[in-house]
PDB file of N, CA and C in Angstrom:
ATOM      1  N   UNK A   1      -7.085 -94.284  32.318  1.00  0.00           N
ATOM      2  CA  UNK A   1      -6.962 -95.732  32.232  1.00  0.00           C
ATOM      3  C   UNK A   1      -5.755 -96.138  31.378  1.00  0.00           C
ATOM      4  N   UNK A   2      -5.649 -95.360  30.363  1.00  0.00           N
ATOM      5  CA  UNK A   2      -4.305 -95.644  29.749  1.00  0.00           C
ATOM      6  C   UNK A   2      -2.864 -96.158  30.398  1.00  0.00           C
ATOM      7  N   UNK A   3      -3.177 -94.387  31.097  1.00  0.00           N
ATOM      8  CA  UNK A   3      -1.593 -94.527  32.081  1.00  0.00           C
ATOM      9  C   UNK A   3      -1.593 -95.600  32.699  1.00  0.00           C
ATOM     10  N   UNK A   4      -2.811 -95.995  33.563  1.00  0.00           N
ATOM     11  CA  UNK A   4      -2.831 -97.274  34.810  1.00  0.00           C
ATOM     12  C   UNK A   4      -1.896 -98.795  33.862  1.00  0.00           C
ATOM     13  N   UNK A   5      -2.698 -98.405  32.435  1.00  0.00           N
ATOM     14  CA  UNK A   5      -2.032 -99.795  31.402  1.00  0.00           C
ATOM     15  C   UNK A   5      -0.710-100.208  31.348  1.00  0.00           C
ATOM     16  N   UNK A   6      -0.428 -98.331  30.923  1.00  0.00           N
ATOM     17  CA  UNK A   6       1.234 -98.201  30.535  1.00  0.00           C
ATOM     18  C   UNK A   6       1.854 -98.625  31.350  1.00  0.00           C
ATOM     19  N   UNK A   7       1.519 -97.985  32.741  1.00  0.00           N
ATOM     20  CA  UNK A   7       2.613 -98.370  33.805  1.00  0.00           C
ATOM     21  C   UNK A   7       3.039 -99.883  34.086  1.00  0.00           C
ATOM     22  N   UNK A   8       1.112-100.469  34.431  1.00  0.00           N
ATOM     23  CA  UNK A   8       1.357-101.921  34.320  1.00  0.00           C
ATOM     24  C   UNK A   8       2.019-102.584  33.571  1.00  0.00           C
ATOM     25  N   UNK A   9       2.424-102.432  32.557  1.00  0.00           N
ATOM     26  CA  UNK A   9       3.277-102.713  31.329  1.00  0.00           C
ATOM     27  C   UNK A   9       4.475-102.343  31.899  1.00  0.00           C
ATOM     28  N   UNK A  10       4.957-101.371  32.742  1.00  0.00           N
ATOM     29  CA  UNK A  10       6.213-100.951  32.709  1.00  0.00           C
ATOM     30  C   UNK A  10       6.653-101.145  33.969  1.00  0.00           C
ATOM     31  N   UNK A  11       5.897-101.760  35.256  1.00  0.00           N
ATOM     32  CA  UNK A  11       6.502-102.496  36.526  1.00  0.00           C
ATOM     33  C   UNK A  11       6.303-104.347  35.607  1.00  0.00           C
ATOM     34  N   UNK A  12       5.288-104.183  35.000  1.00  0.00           N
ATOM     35  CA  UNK A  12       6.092-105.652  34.650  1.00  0.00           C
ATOM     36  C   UNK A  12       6.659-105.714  34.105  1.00  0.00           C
ATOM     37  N   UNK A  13       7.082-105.448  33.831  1.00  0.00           N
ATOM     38  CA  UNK A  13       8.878-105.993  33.194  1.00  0.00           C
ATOM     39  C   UNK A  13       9.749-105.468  33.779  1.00  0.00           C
ATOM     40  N   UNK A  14       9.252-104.969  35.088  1.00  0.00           N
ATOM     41  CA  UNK A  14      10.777-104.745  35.919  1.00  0.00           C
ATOM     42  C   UNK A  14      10.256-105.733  36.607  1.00  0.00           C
ATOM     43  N   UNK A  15      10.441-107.089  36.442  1.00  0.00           N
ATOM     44  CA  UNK A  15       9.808-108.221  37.261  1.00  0.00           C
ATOM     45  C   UNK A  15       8.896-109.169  36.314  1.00  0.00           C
ATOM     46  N   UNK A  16      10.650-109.579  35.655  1.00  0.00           N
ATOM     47  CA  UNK A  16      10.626-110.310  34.217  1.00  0.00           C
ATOM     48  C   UNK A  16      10.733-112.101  34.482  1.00  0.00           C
ATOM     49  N   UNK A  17      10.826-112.442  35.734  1.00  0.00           N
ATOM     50  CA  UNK A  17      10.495-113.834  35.697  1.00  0.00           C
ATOM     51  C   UNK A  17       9.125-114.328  35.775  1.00  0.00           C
ATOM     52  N   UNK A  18       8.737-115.323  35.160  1.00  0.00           N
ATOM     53  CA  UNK A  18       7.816-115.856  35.434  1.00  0.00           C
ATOM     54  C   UNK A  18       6.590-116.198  36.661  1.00  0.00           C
ATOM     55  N   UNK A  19       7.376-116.428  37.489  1.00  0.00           N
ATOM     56  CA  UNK A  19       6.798-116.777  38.784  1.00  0.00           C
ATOM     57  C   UNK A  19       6.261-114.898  39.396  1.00  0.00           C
ATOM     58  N   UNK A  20       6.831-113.974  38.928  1.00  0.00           N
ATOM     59  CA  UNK A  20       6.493-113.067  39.523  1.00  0.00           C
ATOM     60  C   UNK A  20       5.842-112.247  38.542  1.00  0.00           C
ATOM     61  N   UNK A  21       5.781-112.423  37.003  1.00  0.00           N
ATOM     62  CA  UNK A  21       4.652-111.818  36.331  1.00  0.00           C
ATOM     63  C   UNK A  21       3.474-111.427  36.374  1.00  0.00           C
ATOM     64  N   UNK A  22       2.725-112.480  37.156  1.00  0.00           N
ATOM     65  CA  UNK A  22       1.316-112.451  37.212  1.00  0.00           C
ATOM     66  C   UNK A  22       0.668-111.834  38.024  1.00  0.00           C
ATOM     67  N   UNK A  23       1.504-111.799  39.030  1.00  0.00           N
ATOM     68  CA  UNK A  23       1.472-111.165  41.019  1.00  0.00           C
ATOM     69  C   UNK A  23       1.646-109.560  40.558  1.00  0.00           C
ATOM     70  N   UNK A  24       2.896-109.472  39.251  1.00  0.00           N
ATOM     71  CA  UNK A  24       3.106-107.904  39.054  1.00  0.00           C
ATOM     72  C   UNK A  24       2.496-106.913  38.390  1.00  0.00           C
ATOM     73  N   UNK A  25       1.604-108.334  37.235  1.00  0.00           N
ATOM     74  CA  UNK A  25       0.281-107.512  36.365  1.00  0.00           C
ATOM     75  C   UNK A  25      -0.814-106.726  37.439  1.00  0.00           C
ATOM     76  N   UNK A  26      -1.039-107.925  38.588  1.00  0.00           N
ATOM     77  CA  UNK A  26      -2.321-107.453  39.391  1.00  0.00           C
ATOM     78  C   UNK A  26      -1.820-106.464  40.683  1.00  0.00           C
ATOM     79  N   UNK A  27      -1.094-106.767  41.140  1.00  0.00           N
ATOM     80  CA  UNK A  27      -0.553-105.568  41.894  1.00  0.00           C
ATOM     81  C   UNK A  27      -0.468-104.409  41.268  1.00  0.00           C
ATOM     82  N   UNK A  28      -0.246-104.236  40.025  1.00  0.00           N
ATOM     83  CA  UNK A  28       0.554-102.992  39.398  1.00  0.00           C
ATOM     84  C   UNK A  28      -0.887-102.328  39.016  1.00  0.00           C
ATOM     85  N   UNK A  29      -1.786-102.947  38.694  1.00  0.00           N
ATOM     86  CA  UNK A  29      -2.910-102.281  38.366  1.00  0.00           C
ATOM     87  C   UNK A  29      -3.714-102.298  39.775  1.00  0.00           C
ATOM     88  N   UNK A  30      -3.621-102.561  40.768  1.00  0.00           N
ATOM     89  CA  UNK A  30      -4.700-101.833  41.715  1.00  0.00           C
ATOM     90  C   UNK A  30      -4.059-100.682  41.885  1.00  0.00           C
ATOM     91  N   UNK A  31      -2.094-100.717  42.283  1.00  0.00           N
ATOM     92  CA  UNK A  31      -1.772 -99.837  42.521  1.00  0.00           C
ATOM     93  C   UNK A  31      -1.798 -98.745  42.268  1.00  0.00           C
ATOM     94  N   UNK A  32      -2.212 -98.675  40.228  1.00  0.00           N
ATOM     95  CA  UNK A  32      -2.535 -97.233  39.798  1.00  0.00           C
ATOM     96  C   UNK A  32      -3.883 -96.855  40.014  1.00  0.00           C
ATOM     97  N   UNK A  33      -4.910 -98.025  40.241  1.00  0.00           N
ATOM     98  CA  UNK A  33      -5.600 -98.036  40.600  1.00  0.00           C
ATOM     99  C   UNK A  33      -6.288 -97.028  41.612  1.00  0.00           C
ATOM    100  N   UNK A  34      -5.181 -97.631  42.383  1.00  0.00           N
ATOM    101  CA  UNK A  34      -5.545 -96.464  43.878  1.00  0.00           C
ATOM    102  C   UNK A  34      -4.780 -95.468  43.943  1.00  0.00           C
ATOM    103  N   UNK A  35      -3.970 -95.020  43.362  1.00  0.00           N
ATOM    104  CA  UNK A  35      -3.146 -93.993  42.822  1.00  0.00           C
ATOM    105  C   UNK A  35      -4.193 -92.997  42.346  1.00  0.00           C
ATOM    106  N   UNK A  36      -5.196 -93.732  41.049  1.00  0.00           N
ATOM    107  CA  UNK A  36      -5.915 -92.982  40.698  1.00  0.00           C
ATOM    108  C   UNK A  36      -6.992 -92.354  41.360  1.00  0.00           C
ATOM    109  N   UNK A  37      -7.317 -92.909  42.578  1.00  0.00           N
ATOM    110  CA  UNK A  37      -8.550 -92.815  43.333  1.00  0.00           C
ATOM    111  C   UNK A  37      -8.221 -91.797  44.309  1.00  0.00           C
ATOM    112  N   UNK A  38      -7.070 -92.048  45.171  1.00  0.00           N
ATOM    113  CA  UNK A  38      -6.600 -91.566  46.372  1.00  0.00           C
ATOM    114  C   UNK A  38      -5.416 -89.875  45.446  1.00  0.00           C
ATOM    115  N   UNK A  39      -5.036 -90.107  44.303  1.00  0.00           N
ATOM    116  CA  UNK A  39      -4.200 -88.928  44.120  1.00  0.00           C
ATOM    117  C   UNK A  39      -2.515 -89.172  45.334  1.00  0.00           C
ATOM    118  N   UNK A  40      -2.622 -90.816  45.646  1.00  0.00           N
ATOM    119  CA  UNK A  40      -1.176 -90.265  47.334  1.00  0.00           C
ATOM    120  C   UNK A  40      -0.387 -91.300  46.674  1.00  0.00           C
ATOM    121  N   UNK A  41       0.567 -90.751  46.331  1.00  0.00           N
ATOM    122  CA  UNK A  41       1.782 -91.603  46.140  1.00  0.00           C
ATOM    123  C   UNK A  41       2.340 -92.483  47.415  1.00  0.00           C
ATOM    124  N   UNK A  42       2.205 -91.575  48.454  1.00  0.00           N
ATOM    125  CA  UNK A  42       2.489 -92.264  49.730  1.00  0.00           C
ATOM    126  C   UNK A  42       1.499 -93.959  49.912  1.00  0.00           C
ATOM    127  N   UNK A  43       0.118 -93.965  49.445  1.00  0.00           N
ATOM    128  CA  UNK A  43      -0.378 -94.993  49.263  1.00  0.00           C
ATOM    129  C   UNK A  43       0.187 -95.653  48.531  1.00  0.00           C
ATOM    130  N   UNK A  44       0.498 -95.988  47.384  1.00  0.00           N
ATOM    131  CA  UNK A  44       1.426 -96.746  46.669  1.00  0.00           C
ATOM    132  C   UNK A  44       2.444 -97.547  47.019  1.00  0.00           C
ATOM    133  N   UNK A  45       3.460 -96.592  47.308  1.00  0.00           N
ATOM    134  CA  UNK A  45       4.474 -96.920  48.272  1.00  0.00           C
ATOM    135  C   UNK A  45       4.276 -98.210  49.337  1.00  0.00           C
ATOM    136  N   UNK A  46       3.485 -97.599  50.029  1.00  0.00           N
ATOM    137  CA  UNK A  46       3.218 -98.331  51.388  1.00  0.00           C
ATOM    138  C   UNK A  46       2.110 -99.856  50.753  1.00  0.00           C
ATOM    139  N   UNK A  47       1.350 -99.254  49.631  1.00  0.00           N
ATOM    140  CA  UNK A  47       0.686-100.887  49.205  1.00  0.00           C
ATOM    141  C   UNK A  47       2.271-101.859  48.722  1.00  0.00           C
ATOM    142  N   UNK A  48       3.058-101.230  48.094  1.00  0.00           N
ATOM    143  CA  UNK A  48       4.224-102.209  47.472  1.00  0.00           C
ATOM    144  C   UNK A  48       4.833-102.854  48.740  1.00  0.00           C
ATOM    145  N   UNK A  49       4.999-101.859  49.617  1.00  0.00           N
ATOM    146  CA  UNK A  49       6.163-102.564  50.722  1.00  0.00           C
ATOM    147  C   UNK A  49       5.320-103.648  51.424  1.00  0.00           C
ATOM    148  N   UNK A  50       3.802-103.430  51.631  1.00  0.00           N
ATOM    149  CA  UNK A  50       3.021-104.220  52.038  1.00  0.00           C
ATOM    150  C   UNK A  50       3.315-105.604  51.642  1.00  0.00           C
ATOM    151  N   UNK A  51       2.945-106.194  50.031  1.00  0.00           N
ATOM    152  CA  UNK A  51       3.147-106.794  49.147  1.00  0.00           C
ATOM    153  C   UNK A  51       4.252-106.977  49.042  1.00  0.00           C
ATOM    154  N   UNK A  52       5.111-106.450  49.246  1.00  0.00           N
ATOM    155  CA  UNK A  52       6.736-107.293  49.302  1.00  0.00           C
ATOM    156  C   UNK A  52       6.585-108.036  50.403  1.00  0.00           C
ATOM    157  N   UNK A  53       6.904-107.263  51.826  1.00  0.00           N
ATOM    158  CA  UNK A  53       6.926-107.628  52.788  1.00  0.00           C
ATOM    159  C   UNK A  53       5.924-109.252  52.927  1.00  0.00           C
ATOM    160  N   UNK A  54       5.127-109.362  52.936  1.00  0.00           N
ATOM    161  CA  UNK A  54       3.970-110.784  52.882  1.00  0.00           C
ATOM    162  C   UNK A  54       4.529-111.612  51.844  1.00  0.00           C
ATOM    163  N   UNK A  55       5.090-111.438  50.907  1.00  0.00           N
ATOM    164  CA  UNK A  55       5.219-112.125  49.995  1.00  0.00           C
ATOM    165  C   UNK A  55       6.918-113.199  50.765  1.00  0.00           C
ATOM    166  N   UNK A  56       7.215-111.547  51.094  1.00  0.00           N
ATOM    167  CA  UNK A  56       8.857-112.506  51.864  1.00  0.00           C
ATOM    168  C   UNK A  56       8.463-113.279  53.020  1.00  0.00           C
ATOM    169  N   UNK A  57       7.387-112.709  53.962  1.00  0.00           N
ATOM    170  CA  UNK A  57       7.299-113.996  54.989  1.00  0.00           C
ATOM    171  C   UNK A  57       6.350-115.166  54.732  1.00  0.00           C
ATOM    172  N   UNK A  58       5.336-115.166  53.472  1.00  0.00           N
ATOM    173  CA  UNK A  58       5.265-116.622  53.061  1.00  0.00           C
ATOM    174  C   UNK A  58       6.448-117.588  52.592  1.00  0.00           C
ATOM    175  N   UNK A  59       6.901-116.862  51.724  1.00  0.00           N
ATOM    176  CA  UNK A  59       8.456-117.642  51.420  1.00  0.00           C
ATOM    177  C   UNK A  59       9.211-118.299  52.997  1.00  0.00           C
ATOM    178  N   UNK A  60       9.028-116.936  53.376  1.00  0.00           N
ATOM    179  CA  UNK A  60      10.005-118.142  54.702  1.00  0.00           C
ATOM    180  C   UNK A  60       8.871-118.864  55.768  1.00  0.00           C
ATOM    181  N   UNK A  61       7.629-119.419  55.520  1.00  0.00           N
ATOM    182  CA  UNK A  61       6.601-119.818  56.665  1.00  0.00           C
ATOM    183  C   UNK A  61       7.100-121.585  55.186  1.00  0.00           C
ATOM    184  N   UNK A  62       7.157-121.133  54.225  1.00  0.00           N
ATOM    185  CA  UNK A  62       7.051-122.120  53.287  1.00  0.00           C
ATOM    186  C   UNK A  62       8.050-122.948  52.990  1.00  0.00           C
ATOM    187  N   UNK A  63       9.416-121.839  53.345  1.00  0.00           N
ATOM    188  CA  UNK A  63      10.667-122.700  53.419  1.00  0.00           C
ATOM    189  C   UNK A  63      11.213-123.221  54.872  1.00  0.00           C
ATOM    190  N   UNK A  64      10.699-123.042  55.950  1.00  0.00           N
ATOM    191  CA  UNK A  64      11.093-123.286  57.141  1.00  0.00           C
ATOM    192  C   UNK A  64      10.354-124.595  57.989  1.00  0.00           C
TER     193      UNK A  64
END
């Protein structure tokens, strides 16, 4: 549980604005989350791009 902390601590703040703090606390902890569960980095991966990806086409359903 530590590590899951540390890390969370250490993707947020690679994703130091505001608007994306909060999204990066809770993402960052399922992700070790399931990191911790599953042992697959490949899961990880593919949860982030997930979560990027959705995040960019609300932006554009929101700006269009």
């Amino acid at each position: 549980m530590w590590a899951i902390a540390l890390s969370t601590l250490l993707f947020a703040l690679m994703h130091p604005t505001l608007a994306q703090l909060p999204s990066a606390i809770i993402f960052s902890a399922l992700f070790g989350f399931a990191f911790y569960k599953t042992k697959s980095i490949g899961l990880t991966i593919v949860l982030h791009f997930v979560a990027n990806t959705s995040s960019l086409l609300i932006k554009y359903w929101l700006l269009s």
